[in-house]
C-alpha atoms as a PDB file:
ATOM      1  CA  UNK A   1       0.000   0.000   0.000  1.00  0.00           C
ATOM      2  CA  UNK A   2       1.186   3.142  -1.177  1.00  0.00           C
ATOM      3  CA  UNK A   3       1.714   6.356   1.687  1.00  0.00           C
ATOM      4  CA  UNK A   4      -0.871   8.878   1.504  1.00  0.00           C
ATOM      5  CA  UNK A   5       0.339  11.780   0.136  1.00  0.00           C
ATOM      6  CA  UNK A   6      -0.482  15.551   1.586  1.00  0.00           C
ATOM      7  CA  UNK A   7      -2.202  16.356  -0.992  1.00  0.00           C
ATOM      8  CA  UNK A   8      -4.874  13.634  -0.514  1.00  0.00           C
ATOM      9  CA  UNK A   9      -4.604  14.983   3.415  1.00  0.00           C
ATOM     10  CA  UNK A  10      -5.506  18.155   2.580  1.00  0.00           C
ATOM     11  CA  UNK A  11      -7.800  17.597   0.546  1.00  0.00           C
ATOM     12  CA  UNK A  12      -9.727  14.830   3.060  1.00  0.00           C
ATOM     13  CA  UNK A  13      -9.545  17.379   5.791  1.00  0.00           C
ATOM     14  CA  UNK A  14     -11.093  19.620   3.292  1.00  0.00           C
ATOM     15  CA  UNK A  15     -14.006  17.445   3.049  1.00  0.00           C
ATOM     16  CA  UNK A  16     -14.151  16.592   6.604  1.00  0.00           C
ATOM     17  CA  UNK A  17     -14.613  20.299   7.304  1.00  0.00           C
ATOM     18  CA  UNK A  18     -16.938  20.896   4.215  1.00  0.00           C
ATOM     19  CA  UNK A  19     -20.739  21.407   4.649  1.00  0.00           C
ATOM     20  CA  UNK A  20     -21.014  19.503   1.159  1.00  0.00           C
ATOM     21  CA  UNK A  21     -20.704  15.912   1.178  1.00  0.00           C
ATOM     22  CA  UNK A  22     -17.992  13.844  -1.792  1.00  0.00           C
ATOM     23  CA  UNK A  23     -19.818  10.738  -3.511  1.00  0.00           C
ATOM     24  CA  UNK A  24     -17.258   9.393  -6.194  1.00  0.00           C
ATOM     25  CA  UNK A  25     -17.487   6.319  -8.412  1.00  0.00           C
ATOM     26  CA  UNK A  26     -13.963   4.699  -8.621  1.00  0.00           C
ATOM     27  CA  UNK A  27     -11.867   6.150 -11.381  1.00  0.00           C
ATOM     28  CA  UNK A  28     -10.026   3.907 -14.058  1.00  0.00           C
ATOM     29  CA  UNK A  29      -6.826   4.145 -12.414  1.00  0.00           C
ATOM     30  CA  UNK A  30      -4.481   3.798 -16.147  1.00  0.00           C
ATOM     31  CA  UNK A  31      -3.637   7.310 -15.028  1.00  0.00           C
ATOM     32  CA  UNK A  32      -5.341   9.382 -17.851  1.00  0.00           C
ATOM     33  CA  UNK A  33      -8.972  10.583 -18.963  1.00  0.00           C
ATOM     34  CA  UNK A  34     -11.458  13.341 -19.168  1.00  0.00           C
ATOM     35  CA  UNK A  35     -13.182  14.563 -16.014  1.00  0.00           C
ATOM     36  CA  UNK A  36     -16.442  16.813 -16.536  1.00  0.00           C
ATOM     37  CA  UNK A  37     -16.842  19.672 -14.118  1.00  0.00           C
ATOM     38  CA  UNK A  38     -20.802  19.896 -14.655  1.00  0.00           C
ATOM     39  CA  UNK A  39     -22.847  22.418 -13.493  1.00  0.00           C
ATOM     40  CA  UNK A  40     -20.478  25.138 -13.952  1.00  0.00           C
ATOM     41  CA  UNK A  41     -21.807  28.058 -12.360  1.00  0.00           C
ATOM     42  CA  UNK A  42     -19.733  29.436  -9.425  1.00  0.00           C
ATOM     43  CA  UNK A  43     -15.787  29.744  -9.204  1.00  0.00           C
ATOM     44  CA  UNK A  44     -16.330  27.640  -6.327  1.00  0.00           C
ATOM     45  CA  UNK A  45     -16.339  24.866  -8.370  1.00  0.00           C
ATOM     46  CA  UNK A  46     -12.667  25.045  -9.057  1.00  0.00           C
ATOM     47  CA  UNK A  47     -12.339  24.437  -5.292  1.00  0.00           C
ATOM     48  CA  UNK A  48     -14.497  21.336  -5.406  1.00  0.00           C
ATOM     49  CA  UNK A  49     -11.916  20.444  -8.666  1.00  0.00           C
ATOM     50  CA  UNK A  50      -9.120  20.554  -7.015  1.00  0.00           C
ATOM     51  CA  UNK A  51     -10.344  18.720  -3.603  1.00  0.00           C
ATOM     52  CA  UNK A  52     -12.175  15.927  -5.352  1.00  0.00           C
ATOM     53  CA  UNK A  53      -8.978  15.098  -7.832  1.00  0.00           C
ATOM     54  CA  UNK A  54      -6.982  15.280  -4.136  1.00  0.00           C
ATOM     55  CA  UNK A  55      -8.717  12.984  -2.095  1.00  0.00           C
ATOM     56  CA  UNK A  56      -8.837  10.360  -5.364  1.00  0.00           C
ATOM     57  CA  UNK A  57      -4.588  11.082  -5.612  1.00  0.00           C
ATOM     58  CA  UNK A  58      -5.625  11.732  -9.621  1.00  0.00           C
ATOM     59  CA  UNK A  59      -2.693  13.972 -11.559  1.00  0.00           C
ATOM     60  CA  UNK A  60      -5.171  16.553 -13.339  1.00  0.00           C
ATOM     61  CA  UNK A  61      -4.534  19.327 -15.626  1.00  0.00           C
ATOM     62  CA  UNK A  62      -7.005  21.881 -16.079  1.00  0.00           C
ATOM     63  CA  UNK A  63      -7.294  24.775 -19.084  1.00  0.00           C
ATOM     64  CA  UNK A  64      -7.705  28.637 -17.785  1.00  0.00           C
ATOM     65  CA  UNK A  65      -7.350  31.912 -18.885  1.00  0.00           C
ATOM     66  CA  UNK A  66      -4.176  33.273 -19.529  1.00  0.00           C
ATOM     67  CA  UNK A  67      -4.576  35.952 -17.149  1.00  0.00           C
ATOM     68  CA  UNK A  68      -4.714  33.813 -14.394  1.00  0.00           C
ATOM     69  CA  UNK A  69      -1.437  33.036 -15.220  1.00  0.00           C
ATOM     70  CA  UNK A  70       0.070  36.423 -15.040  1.00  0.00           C
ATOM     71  CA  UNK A  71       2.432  37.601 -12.198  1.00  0.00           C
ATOM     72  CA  UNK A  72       2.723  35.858  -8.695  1.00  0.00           C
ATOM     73  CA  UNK A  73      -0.101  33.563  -8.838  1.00  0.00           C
ATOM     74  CA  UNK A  74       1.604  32.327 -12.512  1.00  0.00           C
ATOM     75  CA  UNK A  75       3.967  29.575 -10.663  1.00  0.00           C
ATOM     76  CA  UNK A  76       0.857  28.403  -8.431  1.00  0.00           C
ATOM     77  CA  UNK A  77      -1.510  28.304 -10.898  1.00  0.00           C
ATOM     78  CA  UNK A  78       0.554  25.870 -13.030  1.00  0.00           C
ATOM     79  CA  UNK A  79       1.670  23.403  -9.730  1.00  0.00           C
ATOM     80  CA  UNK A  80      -2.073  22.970  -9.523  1.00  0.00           C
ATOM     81  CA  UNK A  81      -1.762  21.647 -12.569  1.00  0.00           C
ATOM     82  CA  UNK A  82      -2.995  24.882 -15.039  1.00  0.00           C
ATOM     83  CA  UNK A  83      -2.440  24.920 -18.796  1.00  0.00           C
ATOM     84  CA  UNK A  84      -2.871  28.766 -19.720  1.00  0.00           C
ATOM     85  CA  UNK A  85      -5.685  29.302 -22.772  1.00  0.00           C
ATOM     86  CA  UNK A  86      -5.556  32.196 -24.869  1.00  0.00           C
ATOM     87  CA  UNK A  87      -9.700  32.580 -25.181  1.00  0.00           C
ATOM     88  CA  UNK A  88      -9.166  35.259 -28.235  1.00  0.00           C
ATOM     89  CA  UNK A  89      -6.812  33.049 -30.153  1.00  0.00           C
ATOM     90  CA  UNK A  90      -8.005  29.304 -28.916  1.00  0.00           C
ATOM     91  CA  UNK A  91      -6.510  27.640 -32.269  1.00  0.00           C
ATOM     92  CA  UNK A  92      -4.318  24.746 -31.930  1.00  0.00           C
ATOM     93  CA  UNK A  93      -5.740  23.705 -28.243  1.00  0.00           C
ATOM     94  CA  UNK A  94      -7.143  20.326 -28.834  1.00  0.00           C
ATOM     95  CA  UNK A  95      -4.230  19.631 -31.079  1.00  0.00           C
ATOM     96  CA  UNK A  96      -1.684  20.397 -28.544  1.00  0.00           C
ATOM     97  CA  UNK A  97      -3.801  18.387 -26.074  1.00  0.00           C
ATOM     98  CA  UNK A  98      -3.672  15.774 -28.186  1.00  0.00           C
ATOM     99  CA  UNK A  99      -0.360  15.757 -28.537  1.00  0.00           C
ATOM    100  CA  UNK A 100       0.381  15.340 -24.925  1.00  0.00           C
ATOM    101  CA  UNK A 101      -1.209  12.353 -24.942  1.00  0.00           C
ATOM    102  CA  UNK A 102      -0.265  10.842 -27.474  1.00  0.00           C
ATOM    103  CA  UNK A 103       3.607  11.703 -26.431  1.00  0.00           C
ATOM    104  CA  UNK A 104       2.976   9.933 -23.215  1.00  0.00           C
ATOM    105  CA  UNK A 105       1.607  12.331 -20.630  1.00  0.00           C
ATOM    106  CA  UNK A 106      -0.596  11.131 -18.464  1.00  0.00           C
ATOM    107  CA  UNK A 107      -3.030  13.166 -16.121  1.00  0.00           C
ATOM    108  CA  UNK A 108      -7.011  13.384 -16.207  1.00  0.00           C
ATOM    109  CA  UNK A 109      -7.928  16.547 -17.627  1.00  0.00           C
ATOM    110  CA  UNK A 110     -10.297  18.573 -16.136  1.00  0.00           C
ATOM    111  CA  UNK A 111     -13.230  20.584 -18.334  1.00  0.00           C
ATOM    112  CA  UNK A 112     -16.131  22.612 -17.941  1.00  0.00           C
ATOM    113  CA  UNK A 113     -17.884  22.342 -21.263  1.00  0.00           C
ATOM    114  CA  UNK A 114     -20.189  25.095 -20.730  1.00  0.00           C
ATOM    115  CA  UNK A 115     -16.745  27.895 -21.070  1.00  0.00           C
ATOM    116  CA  UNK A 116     -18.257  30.360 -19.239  1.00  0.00           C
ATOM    117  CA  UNK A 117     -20.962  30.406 -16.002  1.00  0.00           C
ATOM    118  CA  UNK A 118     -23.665  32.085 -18.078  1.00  0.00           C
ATOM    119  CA  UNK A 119     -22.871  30.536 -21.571  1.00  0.00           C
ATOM    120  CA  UNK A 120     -26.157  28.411 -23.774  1.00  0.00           C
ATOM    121  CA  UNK A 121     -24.441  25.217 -24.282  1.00  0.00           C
ATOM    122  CA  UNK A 122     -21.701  23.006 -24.017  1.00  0.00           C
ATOM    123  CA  UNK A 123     -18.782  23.517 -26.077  1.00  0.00           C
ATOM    124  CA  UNK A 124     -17.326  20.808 -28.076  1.00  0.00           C
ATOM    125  CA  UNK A 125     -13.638  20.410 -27.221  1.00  0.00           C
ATOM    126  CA  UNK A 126     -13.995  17.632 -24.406  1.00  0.00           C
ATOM    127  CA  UNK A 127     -15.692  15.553 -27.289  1.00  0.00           C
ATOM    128  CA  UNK A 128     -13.150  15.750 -30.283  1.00  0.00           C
ATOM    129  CA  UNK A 129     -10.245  15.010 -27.622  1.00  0.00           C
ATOM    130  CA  UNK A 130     -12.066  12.168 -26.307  1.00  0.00           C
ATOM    131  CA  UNK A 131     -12.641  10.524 -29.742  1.00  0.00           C
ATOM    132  CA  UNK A 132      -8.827  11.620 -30.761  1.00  0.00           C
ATOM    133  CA  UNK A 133      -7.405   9.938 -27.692  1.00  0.00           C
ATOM    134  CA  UNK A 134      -9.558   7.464 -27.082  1.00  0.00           C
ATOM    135  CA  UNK A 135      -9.759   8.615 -23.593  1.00  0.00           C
ATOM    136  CA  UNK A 136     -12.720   7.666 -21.080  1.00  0.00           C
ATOM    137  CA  UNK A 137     -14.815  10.368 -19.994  1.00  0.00           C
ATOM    138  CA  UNK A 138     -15.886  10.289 -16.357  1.00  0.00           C
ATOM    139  CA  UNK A 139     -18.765  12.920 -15.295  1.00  0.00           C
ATOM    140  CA  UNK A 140     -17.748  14.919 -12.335  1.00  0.00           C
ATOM    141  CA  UNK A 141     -20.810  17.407 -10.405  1.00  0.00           C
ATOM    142  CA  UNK A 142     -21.948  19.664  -8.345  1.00  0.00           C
ATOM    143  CA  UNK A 143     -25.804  19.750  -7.075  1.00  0.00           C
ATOM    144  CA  UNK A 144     -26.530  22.236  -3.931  1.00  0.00           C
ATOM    145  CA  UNK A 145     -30.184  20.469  -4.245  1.00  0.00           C
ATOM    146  CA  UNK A 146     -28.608  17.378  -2.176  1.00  0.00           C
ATOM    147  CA  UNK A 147     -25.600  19.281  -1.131  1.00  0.00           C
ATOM    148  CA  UNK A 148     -23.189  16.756  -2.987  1.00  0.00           C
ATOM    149  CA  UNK A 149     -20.542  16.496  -5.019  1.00  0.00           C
ATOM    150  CA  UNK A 150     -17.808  14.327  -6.806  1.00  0.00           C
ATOM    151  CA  UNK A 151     -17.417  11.582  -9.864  1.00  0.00           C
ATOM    152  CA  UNK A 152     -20.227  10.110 -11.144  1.00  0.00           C
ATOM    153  CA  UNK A 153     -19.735   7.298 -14.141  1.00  0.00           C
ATOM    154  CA  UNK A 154     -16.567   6.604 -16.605  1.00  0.00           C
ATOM    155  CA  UNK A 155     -17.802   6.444 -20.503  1.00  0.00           C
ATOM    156  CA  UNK A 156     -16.576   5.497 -23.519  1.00  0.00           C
ATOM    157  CA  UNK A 157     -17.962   7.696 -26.232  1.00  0.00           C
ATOM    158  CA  UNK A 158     -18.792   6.041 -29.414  1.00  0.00           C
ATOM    159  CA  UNK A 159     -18.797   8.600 -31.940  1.00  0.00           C
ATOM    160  CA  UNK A 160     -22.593   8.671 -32.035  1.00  0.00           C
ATOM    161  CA  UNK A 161     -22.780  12.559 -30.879  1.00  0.00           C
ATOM    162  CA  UNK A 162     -26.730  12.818 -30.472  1.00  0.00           C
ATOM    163  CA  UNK A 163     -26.096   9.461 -28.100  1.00  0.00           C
ATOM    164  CA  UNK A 164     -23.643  10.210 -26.458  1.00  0.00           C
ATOM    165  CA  UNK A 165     -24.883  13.280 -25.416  1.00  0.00           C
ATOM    166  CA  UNK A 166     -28.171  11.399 -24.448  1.00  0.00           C
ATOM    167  CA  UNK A 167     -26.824   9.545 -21.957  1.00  0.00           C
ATOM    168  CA  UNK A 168     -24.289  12.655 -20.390  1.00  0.00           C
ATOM    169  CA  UNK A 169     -27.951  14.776 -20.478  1.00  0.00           C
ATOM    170  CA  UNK A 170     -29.605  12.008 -18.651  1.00  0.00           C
ATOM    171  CA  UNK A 171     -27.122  12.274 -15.821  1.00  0.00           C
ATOM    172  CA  UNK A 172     -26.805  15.921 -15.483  1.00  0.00           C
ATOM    173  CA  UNK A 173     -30.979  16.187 -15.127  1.00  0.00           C
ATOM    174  CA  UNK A 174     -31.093  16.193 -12.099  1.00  0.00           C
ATOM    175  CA  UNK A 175     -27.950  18.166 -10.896  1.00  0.00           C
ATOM    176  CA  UNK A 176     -27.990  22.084 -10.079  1.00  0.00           C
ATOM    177  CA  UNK A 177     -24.388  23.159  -9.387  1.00  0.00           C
ATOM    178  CA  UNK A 178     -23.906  25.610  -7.020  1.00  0.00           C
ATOM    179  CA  UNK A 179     -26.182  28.525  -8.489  1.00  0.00           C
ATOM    180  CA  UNK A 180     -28.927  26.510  -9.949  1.00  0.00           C
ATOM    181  CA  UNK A 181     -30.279  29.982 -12.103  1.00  0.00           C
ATOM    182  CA  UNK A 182     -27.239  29.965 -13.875  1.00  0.00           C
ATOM    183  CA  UNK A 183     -27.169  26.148 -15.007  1.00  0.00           C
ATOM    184  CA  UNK A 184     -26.919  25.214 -18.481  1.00  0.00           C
ATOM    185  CA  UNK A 185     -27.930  21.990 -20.241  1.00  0.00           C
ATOM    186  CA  UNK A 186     -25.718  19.376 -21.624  1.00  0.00           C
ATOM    187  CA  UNK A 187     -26.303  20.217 -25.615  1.00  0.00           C
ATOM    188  CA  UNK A 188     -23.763  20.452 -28.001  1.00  0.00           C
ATOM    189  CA  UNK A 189     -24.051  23.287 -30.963  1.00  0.00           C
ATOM    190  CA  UNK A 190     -24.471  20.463 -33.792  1.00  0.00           C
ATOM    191  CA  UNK A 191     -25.123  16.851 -32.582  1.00  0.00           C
ATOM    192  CA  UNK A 192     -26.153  15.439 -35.793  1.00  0.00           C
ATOM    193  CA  UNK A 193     -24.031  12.520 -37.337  1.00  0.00           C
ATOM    194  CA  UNK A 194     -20.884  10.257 -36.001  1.00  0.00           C
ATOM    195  CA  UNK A 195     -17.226  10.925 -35.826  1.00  0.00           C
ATOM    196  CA  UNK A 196     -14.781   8.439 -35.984  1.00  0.00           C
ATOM    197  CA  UNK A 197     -12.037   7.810 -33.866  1.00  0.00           C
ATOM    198  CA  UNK A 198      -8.654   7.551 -35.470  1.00  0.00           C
ATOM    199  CA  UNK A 199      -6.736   4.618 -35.599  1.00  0.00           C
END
């Protein structure tokens, strides 16, 4: 049995002190994948991020805006495990994601599909990296209704979008995030057709 780091306990006294309660589904431990940060609506949840992927030990990377990146808080920012995003010239992201992978990184990457708290829909980027990779998407939430939080299920994605995105809807129904006003459904801008994974 391996020693339990200080980050996993800081991050279980975190939850021991916490008014919200951590429910998470075992993790495919192969030490890479896709976690979901769904309902994004309060920075709040970057907290939750950061102490859920602690008290599971998982090595996470996360995308943020370059300013965050700027000055003293630069060299934190990245030990927590930041990759800085330039949102005005976002070319060239999923590709250089891909490339991590696919050079050997490993770490879960963490994403909040909706890109900002008060956006209409999901973006698309945590899809095409899945299906690039071949990566397993687990669904991590936040719902203030039952005052819990955490890792719900691992999927595969199939390349049937409309599906796919069935089955992540199904799960997020019934889970409000922090500021339930400001939640946003699970749809993609164009769900129609497949994509196919490379091989």
């Amino acid at each position: 049995m391996r020693p339990v780091s200080a980050r996993r306990t800081v991050a279980r006294a975190f939850w021991a002190l916490s008014r919200w309660t951590l429910r998470t589904e075992r993790v495919p431990q192969d030490g890479a994948g896709i976690l979901i940060g769904a309902p994004h609506t309060s920075n709040w949840d970057f907290v939750f991020m950061l102490g859920i992927a602690g008290e599971a030990d998982l090595p996470i990377r996360w995308l943020g805006k370059r300013e965050l990146f700027r000055g003293p808080a630069g060299p934190l920012m990245r030990a927590l495990g930041g990759i800085p995003v330039d949102r005005r010239d976002p070319s060239g992201l999923v590709a250089d994601l891909v490339a991590r992978v696919r050079a050997g990184e490993r770490f879960y990457l963490v994403v909040t599909p909706e890109g900002t708290r008060s956006g209409s829909g999901w973006k698309s980027g945590f899809y095409r990296i899945a299906r690039e990779t071949g990566l397993p998407v687990t669904l991590g939430y936040v719902d203030r209704t039952t005052m819990t939080t955490g890792l719900g299920p691992t999927l595969e994605l199939t390349g049937d979008v409309a599906g796919d995105m069935d089955r992540i809807r199904a799960f997020y129904a019934d889970k409000a995030g922090v500021r339930p006003h400001k939640r946003t459904e699970p749809r993609l801008r164009d769900e129609s057709g497949t994509t196919d994974r490379p091989a």
